[in-house]
N, C-alpha and C. Protein backbone atom coordinates (compact mmCIF):
# COMPACT_ATOMS: atom_id res chain seq x y z
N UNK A 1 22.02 88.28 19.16
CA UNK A 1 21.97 88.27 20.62
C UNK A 1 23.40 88.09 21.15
N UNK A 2 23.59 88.81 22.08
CA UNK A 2 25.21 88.90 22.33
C UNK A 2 25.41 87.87 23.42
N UNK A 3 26.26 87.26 23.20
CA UNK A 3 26.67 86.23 23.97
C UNK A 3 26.23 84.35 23.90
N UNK A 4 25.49 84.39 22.81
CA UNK A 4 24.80 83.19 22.26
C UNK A 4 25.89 82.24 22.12
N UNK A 5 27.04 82.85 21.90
CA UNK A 5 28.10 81.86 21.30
C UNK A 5 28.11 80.82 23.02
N UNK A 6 28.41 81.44 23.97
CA UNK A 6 28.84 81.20 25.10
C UNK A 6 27.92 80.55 26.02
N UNK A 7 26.64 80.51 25.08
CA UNK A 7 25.48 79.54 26.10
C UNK A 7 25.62 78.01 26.50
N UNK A 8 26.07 77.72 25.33
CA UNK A 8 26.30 76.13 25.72
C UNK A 8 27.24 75.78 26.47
N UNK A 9 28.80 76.32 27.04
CA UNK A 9 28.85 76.38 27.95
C UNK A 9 28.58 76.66 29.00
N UNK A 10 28.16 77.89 29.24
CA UNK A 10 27.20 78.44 30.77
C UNK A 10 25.98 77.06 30.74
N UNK A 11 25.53 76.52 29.65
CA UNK A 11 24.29 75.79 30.11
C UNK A 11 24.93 74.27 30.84
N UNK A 12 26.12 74.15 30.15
CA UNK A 12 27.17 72.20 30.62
C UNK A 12 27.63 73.01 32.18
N UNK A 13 27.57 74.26 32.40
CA UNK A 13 28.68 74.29 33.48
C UNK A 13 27.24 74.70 34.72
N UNK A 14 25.72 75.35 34.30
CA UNK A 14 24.53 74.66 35.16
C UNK A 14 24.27 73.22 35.29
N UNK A 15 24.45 72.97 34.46
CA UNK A 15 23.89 71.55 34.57
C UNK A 15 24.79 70.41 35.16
N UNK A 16 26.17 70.78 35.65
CA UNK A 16 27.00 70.26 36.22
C UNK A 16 26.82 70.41 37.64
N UNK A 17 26.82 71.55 38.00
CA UNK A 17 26.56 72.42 39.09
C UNK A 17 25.59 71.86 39.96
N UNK A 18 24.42 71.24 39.15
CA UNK A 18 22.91 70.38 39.64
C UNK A 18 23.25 69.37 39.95
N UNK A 19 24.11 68.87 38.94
CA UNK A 19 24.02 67.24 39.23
C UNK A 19 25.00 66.95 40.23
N UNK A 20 26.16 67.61 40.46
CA UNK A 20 26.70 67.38 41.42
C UNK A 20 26.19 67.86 43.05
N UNK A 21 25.20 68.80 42.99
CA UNK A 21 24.35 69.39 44.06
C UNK A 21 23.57 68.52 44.72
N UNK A 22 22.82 67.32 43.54
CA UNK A 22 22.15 66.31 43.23
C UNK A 22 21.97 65.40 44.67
N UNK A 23 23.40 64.33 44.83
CA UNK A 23 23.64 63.26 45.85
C UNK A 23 23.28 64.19 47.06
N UNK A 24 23.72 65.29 47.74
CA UNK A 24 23.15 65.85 48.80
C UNK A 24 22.34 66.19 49.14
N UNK A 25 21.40 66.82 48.36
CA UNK A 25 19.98 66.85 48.30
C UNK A 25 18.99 65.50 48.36
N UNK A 26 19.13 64.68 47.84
CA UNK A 26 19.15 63.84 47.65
C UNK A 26 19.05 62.85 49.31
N UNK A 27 20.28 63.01 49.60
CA UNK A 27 20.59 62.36 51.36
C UNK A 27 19.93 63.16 52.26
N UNK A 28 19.81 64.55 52.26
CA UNK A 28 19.07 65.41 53.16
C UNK A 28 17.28 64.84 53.03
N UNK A 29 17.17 64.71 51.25
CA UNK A 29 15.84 64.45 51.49
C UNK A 29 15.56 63.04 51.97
N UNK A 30 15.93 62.04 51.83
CA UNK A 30 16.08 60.49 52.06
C UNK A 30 16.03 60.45 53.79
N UNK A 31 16.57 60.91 54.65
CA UNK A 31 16.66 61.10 56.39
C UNK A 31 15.86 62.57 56.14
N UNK A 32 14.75 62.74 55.64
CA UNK A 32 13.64 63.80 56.27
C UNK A 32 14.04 65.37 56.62
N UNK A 33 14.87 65.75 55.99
CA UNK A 33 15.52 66.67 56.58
C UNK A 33 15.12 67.58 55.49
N UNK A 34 14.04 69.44 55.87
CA UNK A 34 14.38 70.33 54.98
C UNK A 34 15.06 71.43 55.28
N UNK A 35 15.72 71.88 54.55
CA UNK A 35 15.59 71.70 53.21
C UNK A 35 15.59 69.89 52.56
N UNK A 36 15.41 69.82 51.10
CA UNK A 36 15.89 68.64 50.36
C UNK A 36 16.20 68.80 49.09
N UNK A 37 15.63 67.45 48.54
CA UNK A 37 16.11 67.33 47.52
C UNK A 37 15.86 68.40 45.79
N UNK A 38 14.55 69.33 46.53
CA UNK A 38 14.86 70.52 45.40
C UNK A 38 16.27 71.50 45.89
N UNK A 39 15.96 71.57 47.07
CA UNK A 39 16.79 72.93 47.64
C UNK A 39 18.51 73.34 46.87
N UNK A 40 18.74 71.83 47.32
CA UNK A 40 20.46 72.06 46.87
C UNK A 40 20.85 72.21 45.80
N UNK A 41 20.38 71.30 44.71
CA UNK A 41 20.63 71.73 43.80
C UNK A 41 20.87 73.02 42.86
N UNK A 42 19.46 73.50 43.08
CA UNK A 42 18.84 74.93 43.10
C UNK A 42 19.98 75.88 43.17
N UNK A 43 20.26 75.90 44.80
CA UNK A 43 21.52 76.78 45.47
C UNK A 43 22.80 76.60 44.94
N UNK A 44 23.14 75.43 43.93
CA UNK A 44 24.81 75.67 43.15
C UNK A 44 24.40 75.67 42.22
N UNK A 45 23.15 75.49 41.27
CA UNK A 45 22.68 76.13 40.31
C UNK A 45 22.77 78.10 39.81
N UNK A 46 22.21 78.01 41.22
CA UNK A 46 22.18 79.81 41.27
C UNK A 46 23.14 80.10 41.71
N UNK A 47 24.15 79.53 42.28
CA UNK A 47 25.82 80.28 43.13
C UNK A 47 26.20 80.17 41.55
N UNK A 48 26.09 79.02 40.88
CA UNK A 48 27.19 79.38 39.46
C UNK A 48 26.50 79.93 38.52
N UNK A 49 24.93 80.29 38.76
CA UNK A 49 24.62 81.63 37.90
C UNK A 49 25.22 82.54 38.05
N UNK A 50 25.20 83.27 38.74
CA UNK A 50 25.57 84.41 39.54
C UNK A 50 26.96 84.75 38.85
N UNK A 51 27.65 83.63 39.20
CA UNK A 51 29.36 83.98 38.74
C UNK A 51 29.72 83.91 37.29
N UNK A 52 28.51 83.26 36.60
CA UNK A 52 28.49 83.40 35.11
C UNK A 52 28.23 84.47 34.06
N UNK A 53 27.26 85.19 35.25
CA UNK A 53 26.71 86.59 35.01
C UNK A 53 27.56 86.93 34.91
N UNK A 54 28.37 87.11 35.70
CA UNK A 54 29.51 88.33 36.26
C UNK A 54 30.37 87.84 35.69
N UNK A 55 30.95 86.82 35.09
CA UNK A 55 32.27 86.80 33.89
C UNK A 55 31.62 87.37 32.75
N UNK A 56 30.44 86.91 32.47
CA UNK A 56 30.09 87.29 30.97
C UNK A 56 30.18 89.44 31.06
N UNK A 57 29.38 89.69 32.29
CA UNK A 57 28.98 90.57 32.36
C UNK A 57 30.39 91.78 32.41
N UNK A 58 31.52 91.10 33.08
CA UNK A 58 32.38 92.26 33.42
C UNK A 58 33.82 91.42 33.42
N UNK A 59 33.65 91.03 32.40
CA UNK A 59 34.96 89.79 31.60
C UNK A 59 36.34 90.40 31.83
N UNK A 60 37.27 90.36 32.51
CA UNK A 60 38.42 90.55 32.52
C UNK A 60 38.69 91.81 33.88
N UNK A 61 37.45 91.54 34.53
CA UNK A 61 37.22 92.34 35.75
C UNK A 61 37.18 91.94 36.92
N UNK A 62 37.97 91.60 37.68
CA UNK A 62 38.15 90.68 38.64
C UNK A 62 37.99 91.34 39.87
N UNK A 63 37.84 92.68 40.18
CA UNK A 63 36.90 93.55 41.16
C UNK A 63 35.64 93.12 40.91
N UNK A 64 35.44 93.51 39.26
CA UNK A 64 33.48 93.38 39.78
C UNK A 64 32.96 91.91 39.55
N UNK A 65 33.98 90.92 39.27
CA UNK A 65 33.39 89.63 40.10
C UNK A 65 33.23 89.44 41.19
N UNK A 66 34.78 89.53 42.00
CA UNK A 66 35.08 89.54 43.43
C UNK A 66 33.59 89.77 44.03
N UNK A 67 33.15 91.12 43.44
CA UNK A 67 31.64 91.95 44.46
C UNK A 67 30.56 91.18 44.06
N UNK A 68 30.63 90.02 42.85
CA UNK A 68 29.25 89.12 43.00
C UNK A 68 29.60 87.95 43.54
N UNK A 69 30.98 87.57 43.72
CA UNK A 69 31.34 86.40 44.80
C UNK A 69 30.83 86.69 45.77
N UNK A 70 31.50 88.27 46.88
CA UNK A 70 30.86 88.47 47.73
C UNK A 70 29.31 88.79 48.23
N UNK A 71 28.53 88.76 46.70
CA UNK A 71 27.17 88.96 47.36
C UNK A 71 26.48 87.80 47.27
N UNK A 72 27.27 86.69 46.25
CA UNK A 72 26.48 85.09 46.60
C UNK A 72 26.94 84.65 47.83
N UNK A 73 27.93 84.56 48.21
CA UNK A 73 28.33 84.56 49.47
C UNK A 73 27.64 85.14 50.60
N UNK A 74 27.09 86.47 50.69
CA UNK A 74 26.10 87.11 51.46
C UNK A 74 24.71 86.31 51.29
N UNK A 75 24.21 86.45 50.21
CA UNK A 75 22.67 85.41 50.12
C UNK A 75 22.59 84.11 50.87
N UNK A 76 23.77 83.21 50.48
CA UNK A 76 23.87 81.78 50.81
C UNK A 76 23.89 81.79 52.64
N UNK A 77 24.88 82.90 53.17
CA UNK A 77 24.55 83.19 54.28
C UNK A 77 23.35 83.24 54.68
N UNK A 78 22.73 83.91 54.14
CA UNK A 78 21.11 84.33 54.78
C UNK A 78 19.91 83.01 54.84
N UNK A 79 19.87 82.81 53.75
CA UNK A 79 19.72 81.05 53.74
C UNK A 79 19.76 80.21 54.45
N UNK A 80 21.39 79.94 54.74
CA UNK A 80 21.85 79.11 55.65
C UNK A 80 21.55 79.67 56.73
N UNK A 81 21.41 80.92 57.01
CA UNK A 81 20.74 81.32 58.69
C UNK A 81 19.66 81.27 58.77
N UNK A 82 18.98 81.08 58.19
CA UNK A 82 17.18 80.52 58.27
C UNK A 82 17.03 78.98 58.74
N UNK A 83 17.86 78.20 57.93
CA UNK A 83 17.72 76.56 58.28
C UNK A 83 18.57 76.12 59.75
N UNK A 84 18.91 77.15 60.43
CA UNK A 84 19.02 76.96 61.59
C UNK A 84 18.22 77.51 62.70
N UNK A 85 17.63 76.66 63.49
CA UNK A 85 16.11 76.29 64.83
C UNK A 85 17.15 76.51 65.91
N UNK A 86 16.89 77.56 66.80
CA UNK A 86 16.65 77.20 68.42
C UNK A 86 15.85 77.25 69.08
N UNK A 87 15.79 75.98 70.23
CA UNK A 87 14.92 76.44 71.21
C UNK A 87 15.19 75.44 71.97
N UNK A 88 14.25 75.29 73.16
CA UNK A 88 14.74 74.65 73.96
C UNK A 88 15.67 73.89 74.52
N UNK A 89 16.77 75.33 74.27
CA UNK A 89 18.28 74.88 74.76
C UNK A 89 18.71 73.78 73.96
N UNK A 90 18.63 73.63 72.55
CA UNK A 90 19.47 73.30 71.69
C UNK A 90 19.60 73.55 70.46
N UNK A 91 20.23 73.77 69.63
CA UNK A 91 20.45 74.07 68.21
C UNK A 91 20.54 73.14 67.16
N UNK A 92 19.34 73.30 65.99
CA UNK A 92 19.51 72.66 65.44
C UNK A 92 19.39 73.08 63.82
N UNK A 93 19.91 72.18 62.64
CA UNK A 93 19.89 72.89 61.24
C UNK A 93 21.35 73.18 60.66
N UNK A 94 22.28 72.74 61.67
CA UNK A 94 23.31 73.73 61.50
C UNK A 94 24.47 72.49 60.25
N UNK A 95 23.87 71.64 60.48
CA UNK A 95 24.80 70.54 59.47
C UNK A 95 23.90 70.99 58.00
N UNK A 96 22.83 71.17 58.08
CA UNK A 96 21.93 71.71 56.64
C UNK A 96 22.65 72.98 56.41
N UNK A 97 22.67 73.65 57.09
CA UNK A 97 23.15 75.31 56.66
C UNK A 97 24.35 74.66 56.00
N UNK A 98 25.32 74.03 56.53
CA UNK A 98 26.89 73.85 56.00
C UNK A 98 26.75 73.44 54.81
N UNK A 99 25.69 72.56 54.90
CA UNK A 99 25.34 72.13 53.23
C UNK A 99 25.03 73.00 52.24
N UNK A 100 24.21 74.07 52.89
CA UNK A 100 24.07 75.07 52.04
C UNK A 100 25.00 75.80 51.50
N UNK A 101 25.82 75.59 52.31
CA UNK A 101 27.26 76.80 52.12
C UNK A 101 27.43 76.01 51.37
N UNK A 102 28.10 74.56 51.80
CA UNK A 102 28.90 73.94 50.60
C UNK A 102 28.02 73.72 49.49
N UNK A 103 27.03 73.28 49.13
CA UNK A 103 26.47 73.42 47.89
C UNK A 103 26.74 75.09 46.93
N UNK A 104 26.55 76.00 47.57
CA UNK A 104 26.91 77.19 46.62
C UNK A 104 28.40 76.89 46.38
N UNK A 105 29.17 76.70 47.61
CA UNK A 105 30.67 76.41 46.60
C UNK A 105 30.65 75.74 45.33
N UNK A 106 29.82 74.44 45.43
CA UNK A 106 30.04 73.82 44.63
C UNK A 106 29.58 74.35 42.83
N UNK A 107 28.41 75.55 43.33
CA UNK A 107 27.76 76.50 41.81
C UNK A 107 29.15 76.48 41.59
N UNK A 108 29.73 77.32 42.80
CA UNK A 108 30.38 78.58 42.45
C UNK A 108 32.33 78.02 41.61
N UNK A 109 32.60 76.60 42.49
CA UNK A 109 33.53 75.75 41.37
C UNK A 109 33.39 75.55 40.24
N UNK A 110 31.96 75.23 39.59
CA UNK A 110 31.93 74.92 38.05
C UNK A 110 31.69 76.42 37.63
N UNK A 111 31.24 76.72 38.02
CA UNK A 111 31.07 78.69 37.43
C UNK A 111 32.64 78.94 36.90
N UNK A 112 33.61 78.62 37.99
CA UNK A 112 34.69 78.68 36.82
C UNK A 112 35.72 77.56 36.70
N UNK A 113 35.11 76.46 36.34
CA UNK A 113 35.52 75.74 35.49
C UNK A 113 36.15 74.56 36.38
N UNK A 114 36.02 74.66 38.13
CA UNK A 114 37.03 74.08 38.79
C UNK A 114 36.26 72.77 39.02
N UNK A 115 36.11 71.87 37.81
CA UNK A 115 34.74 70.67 38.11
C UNK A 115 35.22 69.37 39.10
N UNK A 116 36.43 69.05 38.93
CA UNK A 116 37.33 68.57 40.11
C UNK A 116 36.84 68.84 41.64
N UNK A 117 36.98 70.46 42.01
CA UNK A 117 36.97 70.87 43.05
C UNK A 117 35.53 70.34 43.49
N UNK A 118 34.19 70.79 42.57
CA UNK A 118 33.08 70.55 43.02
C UNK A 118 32.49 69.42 43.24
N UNK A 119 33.37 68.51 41.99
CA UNK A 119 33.07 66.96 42.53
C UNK A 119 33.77 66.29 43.67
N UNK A 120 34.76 67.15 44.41
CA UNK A 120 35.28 66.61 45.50
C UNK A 120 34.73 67.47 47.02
N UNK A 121 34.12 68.55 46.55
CA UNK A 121 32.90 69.33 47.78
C UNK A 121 32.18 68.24 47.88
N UNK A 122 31.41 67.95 46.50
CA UNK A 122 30.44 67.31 46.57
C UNK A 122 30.52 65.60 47.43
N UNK A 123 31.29 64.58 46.99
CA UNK A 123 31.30 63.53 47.17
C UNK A 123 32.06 63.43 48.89
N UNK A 124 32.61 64.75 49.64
CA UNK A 124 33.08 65.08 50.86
C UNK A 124 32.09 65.21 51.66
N UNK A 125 31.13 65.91 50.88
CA UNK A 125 29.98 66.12 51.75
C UNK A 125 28.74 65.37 52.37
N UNK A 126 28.71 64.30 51.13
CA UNK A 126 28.24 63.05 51.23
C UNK A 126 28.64 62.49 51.96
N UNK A 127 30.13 61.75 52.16
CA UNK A 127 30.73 61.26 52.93
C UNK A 127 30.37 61.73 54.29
N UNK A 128 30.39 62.88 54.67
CA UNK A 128 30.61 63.40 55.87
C UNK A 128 29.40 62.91 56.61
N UNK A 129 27.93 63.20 55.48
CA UNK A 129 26.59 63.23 56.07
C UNK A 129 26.27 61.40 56.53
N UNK A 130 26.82 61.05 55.43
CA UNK A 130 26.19 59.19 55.55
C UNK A 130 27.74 58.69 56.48
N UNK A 131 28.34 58.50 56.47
CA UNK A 131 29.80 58.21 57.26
C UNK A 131 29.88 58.65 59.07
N UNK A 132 29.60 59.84 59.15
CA UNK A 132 30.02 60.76 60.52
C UNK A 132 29.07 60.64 61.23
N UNK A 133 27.56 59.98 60.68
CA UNK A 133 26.40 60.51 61.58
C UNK A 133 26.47 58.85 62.75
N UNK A 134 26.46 58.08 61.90
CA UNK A 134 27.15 56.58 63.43
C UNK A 134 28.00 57.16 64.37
N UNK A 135 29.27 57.61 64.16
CA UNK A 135 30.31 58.39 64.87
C UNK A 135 29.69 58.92 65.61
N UNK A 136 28.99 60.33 65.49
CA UNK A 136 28.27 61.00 65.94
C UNK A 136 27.31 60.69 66.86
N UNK A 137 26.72 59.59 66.86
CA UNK A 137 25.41 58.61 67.71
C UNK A 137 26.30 58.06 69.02
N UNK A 138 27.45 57.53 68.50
CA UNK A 138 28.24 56.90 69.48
C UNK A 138 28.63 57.47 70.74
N UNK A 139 29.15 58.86 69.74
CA UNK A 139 29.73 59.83 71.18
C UNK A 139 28.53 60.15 71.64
């Protein structure tokens, strides 16, 4: 089977991808908010599928990654434009969508290798959600 050698990494660099997806999901689900605590994970699970595919798939091809960056990038969009509600003259969902975005970054950091970056999406994003929302009440 071609590519067997290379599973156990693709499988440490999903399973990174989750757990750091993990704490936000996690806080979304804890304050009632869906998506939750399946959702996020899920979504940098599958952003760093995607980009795993596409190294394995077209290795030393940095066009035909680029075009599956840009189509996880397109999905996560679509997503994130679903978890946003209007109506009665106000908008709401739109701090979940961001999450969404940032959770696929965060697939899409360990997809190649940047586990730093995703643990600092990740633990930013947290921050932002449990930290900013007092702030936020105040004003």
């Amino acid at each position: 089977m071609e590519g067997l050698d290379q599973f156990p990494g693709m499988l440490l660099r999903l399973a990174v991808a989750f757990a750091l997806a993990l704490p936000v999901g996690w806080e979304r689900e804890h304050r009632k908010f869906s998506p939750g605590l399946r959702t996020f994970p899920l979504v940098a699970t599958g952003a760093c599928a995607f980009l795993l595919i596409a190294q394995h798939v077209f290795p030393g091809e940095a066009r035909a990654q680029a075009y599956a960056f840009q189509a996880v990038l397109s999905g996560i969009g679509f997503i994130g434009g679903g978890a946003i509600l209007k109506g009665q003259g106000n908008v709401k969902g739109i701090a979940t969508a961001v999450c969404i975005w940032i959770t696929a970054a965060v697939g899409v950091a360990v997809a190649y290798g940047l586990y730093l970056l995703g643990a600092t999406l990740s633990l930013t994003t947290l921050v932002a959600l449990q930290l900013l929302k007092p702030l936020k009440e105040i004003w």
